[in-house]
N, C-alpha and C. Protein backbone atom coordinates (compact mmCIF):
# COMPACT_ATOMS: atom_id res chain seq x y z
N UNK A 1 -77.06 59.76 123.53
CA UNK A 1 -77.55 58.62 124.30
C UNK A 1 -76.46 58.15 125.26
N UNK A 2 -76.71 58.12 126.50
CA UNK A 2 -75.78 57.35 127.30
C UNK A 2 -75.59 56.22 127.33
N UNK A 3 -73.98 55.88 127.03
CA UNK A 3 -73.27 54.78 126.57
C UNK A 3 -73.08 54.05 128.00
N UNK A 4 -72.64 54.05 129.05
CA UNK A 4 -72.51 53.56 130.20
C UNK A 4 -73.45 53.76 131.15
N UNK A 5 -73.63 53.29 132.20
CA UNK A 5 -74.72 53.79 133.27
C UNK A 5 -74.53 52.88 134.32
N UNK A 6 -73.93 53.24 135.51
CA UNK A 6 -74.06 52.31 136.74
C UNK A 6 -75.09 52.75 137.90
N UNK A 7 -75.48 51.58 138.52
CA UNK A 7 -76.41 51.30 139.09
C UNK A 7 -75.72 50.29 140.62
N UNK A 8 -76.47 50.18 141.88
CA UNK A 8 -76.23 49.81 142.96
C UNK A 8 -75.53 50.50 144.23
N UNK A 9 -74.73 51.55 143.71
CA UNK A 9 -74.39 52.06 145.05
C UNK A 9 -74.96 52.56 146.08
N UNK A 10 -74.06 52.26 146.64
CA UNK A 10 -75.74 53.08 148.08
C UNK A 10 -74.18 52.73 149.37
N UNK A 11 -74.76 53.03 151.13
CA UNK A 11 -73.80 53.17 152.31
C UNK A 11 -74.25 51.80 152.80
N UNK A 12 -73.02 51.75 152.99
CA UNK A 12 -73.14 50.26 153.96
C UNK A 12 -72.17 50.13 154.61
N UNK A 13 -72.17 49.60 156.03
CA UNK A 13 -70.87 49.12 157.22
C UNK A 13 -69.86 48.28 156.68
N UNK A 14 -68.57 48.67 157.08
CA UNK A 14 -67.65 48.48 157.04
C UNK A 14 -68.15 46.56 157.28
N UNK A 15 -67.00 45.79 156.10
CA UNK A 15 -67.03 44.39 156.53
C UNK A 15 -68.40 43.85 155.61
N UNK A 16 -69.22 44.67 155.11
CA UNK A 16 -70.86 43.82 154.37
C UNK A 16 -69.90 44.32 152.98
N UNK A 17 -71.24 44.06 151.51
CA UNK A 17 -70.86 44.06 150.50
C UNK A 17 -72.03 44.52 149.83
N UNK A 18 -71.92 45.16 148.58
CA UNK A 18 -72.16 45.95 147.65
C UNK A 18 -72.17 45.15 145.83
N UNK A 19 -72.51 45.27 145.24
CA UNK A 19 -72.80 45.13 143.71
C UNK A 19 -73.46 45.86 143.05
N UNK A 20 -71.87 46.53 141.85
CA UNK A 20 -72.49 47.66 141.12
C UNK A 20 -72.75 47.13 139.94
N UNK A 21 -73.28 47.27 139.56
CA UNK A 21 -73.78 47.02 137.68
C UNK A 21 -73.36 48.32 136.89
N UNK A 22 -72.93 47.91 135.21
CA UNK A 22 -73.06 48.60 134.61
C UNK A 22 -73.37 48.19 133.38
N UNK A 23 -74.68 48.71 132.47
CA UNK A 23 -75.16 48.83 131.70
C UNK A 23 -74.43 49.47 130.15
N UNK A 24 -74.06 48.87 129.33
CA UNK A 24 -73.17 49.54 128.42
C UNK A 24 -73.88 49.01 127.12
N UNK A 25 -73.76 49.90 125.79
CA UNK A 25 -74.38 49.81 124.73
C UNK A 25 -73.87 48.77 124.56
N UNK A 26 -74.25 47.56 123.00
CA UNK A 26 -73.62 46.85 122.20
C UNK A 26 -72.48 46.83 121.44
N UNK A 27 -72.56 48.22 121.09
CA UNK A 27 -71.27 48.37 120.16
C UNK A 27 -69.82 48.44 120.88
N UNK A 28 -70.16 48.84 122.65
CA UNK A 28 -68.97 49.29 123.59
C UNK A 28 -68.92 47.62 124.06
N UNK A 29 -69.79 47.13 124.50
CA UNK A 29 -69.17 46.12 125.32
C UNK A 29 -68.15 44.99 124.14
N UNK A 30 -69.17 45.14 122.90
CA UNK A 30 -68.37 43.81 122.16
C UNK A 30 -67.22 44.09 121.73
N UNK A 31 -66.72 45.27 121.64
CA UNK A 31 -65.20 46.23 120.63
C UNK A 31 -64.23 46.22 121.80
N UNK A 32 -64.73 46.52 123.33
CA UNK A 32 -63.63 47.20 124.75
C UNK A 32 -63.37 46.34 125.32
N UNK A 33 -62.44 45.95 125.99
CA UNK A 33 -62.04 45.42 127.94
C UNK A 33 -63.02 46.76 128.87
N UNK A 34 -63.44 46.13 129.38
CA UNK A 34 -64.57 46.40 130.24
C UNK A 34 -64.00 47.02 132.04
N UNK A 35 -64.07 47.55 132.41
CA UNK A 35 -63.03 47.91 133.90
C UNK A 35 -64.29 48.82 134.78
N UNK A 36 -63.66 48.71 136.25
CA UNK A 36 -64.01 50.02 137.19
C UNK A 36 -62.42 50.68 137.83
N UNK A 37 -63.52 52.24 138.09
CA UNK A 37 -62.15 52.93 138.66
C UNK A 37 -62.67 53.65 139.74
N UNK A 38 -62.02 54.04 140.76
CA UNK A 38 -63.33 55.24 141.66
C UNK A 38 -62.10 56.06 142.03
N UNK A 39 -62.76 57.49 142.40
CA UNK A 39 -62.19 58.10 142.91
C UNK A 39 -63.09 59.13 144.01
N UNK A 40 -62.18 59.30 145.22
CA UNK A 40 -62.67 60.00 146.56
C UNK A 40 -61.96 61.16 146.47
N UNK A 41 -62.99 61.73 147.53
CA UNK A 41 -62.51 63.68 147.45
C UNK A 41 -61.08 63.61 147.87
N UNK A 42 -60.54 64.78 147.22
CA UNK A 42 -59.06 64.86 146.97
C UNK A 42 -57.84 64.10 146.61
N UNK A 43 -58.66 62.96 145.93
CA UNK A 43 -57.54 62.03 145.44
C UNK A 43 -57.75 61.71 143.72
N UNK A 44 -56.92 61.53 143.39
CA UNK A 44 -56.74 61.17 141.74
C UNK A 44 -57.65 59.53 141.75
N UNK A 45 -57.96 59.50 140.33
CA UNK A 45 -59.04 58.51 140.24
C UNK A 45 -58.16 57.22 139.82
N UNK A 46 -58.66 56.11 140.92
CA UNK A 46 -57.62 55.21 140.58
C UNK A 46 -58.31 53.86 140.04
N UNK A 47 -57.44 52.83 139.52
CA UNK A 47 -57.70 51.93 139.08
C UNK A 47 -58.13 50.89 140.12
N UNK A 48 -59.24 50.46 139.41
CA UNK A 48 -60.31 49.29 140.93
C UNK A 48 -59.44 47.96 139.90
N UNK A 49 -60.41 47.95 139.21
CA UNK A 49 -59.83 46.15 138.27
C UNK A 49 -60.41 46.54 136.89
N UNK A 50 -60.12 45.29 136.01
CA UNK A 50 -60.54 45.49 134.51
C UNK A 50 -61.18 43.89 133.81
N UNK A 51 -61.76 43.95 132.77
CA UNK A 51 -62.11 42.48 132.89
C UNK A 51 -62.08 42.47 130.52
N UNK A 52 -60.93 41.81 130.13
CA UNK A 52 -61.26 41.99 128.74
C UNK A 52 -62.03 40.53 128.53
N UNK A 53 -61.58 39.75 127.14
CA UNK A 53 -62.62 38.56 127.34
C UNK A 53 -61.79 37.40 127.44
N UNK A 54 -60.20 37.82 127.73
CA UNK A 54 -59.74 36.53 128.29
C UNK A 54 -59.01 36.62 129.73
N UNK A 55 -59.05 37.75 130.13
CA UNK A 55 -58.75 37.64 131.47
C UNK A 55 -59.23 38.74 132.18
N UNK A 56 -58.85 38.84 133.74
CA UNK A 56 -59.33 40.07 134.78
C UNK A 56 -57.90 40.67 135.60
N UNK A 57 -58.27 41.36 135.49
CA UNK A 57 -57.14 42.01 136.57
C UNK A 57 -57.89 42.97 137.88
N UNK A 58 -57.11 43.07 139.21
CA UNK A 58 -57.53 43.63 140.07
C UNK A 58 -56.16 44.93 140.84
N UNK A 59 -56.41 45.95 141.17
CA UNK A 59 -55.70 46.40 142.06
C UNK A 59 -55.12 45.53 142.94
N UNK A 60 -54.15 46.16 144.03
CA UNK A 60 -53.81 45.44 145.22
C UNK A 60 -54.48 45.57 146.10
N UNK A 61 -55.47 46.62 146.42
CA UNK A 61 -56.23 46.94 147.08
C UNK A 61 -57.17 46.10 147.45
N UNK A 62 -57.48 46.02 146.03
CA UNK A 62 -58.89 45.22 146.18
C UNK A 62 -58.79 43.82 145.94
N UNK A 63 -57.63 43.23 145.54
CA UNK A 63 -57.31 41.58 145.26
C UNK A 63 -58.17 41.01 146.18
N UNK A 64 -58.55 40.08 146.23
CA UNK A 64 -59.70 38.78 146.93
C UNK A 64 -60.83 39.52 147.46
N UNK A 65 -60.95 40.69 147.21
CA UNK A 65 -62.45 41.42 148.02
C UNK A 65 -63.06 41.33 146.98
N UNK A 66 -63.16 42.11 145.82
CA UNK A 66 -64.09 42.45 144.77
C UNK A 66 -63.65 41.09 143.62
N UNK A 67 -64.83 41.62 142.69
CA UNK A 67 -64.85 40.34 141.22
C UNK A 67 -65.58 41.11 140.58
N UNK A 68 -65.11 40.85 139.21
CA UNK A 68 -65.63 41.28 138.32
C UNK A 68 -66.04 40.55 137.48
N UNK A 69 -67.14 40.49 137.14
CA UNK A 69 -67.95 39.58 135.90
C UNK A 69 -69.06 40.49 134.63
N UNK A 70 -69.27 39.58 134.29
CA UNK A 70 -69.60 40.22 132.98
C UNK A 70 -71.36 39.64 132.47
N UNK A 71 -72.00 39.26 131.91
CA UNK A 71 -73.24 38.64 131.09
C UNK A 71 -72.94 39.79 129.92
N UNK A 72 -72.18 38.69 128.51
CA UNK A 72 -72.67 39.15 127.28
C UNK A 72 -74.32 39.03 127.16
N UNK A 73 -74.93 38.59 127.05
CA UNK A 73 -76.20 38.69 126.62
C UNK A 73 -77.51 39.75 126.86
N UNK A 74 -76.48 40.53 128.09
CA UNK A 74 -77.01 41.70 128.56
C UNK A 74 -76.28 43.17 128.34
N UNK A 75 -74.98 42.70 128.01
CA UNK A 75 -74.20 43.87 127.74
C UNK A 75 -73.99 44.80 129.35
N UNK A 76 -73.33 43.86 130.23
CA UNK A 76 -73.55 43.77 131.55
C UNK A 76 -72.47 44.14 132.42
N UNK A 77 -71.26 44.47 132.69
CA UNK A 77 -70.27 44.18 133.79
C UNK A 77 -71.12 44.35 135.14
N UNK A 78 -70.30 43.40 135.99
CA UNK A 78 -70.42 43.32 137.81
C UNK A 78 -69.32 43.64 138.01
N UNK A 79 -69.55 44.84 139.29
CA UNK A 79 -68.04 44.29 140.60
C UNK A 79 -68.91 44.31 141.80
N UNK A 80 -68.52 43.20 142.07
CA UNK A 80 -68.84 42.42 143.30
C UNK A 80 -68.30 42.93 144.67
N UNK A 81 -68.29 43.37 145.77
CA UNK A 81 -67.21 44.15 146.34
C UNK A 81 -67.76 43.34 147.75
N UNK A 82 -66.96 42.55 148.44
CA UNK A 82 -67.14 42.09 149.80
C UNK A 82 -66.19 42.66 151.11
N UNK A 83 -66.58 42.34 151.48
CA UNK A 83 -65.41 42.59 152.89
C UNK A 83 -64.91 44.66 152.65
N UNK A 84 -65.85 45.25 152.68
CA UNK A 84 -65.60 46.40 152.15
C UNK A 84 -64.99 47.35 153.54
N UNK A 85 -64.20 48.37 153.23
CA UNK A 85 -63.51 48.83 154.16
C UNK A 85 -64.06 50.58 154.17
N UNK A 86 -63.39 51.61 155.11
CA UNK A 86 -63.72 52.44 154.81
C UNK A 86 -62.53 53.41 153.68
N UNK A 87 -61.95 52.65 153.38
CA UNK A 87 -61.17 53.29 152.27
C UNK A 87 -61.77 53.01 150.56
N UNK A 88 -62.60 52.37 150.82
CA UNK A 88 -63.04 51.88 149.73
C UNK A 88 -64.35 53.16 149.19
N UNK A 89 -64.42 53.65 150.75
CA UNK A 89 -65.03 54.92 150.25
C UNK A 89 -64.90 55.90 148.93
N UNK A 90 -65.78 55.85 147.74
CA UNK A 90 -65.75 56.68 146.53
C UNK A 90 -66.57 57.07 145.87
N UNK A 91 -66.84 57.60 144.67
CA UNK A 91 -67.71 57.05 143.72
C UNK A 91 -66.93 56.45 142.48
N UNK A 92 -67.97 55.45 142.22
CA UNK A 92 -66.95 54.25 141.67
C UNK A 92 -67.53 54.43 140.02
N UNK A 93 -66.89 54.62 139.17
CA UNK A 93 -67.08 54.35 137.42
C UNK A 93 -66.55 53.62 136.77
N UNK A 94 -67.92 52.93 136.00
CA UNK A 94 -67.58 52.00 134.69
C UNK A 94 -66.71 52.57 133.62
N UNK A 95 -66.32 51.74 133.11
CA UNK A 95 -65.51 52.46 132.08
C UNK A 95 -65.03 51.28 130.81
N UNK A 96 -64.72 51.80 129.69
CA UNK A 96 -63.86 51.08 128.70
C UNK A 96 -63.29 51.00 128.29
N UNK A 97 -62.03 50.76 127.35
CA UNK A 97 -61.02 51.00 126.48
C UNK A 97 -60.67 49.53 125.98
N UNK A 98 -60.04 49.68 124.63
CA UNK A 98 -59.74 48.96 123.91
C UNK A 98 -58.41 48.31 124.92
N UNK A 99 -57.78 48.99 125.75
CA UNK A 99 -56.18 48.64 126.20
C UNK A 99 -56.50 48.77 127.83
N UNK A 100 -57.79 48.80 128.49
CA UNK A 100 -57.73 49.09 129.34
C UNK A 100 -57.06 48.20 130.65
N UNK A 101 -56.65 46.95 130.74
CA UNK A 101 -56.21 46.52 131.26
C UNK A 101 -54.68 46.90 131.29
N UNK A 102 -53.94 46.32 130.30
CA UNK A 102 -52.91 46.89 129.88
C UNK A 102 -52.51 48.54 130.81
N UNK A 103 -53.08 49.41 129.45
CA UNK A 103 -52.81 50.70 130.11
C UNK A 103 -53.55 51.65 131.57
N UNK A 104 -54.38 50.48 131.77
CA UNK A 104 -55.48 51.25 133.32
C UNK A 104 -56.11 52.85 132.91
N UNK A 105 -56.28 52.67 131.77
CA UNK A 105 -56.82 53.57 131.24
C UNK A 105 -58.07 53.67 130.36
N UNK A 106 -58.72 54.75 129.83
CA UNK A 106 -60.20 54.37 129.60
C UNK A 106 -60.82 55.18 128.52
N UNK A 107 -61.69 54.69 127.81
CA UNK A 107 -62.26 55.83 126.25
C UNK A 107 -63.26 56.26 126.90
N UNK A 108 -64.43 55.63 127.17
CA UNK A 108 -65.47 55.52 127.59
C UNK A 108 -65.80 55.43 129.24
N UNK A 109 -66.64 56.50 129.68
CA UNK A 109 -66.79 56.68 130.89
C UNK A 109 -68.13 56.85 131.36
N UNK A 110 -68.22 56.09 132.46
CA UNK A 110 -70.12 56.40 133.07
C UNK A 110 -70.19 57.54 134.25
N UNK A 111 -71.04 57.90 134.56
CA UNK A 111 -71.52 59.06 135.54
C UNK A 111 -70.89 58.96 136.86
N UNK A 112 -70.93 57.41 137.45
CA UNK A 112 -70.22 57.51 138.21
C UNK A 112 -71.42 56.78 139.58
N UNK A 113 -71.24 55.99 140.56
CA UNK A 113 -72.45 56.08 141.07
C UNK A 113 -71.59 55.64 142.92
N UNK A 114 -71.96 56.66 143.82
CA UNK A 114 -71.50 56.44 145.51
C UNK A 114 -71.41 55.38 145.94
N UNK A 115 -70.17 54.97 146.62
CA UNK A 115 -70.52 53.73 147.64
C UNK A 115 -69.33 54.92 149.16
N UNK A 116 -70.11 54.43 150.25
CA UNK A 116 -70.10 55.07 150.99
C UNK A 116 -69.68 53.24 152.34
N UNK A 117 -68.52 53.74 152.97
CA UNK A 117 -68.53 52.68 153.70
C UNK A 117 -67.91 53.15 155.20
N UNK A 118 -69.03 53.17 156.20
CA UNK A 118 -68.93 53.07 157.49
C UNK A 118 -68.04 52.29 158.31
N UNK A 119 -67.34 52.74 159.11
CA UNK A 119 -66.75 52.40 159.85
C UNK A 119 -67.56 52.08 161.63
């Protein structure tokens, strides 16, 4: 059964904004710190931000553009992504780990879903 699953990506111009969802079982969201990461052709997959249940962290990249939120009651993460650039170009994955803030690293991984940004 698939444990993660994101949803929302799609192309959009440089400067608009995007919101990806990800869908994660019960047993992952209530045990992990919750994060996204993306990675673009020919580059190593890097850390977007992370969100456990007392704080968030963001890249430098992405500081004041994106947010990350959460709905326990849905077993839910958001990243919010505004003011989007064309470097932001990837496909972007949910992900989890017990340390993931901390170590920017991850147990649990989703499929992965495009955001594509025009210049």
């Amino acid at each position: 059964q698939v444990q993660l699953v994101e949803s929302g990506g799609g192309s959009v111009q440089a400067g608009g904004s995007l919101r990806l969802s990800c869908a994660a079982s019960g047993r992952i969201f209530s045990s992990n710190s919750m994060g996204w990461f993306r990675q673009a052709p020919g580059k190593e997959r890097e850390f977007v931000g992370g969100l456990s249940w007392t704080r968030t962290s963001y890249a430098d990249s992405v500081k004041g553009r994106f947010t990350i939120s959460r709905d326990n009651a849905k077993n839910t993460v958001y990243l919010q992504m505004n003011s989007l650039k064309p470097e932001d170009t990837a496909v972007y994955f949910c992900a989890a780990g017990p340390s993931l803030i901390t170590t920017q690293k991850a147990t649990y991984w989703g499929q992965g879903t495009q955001v594509t940004v025009s210049s």
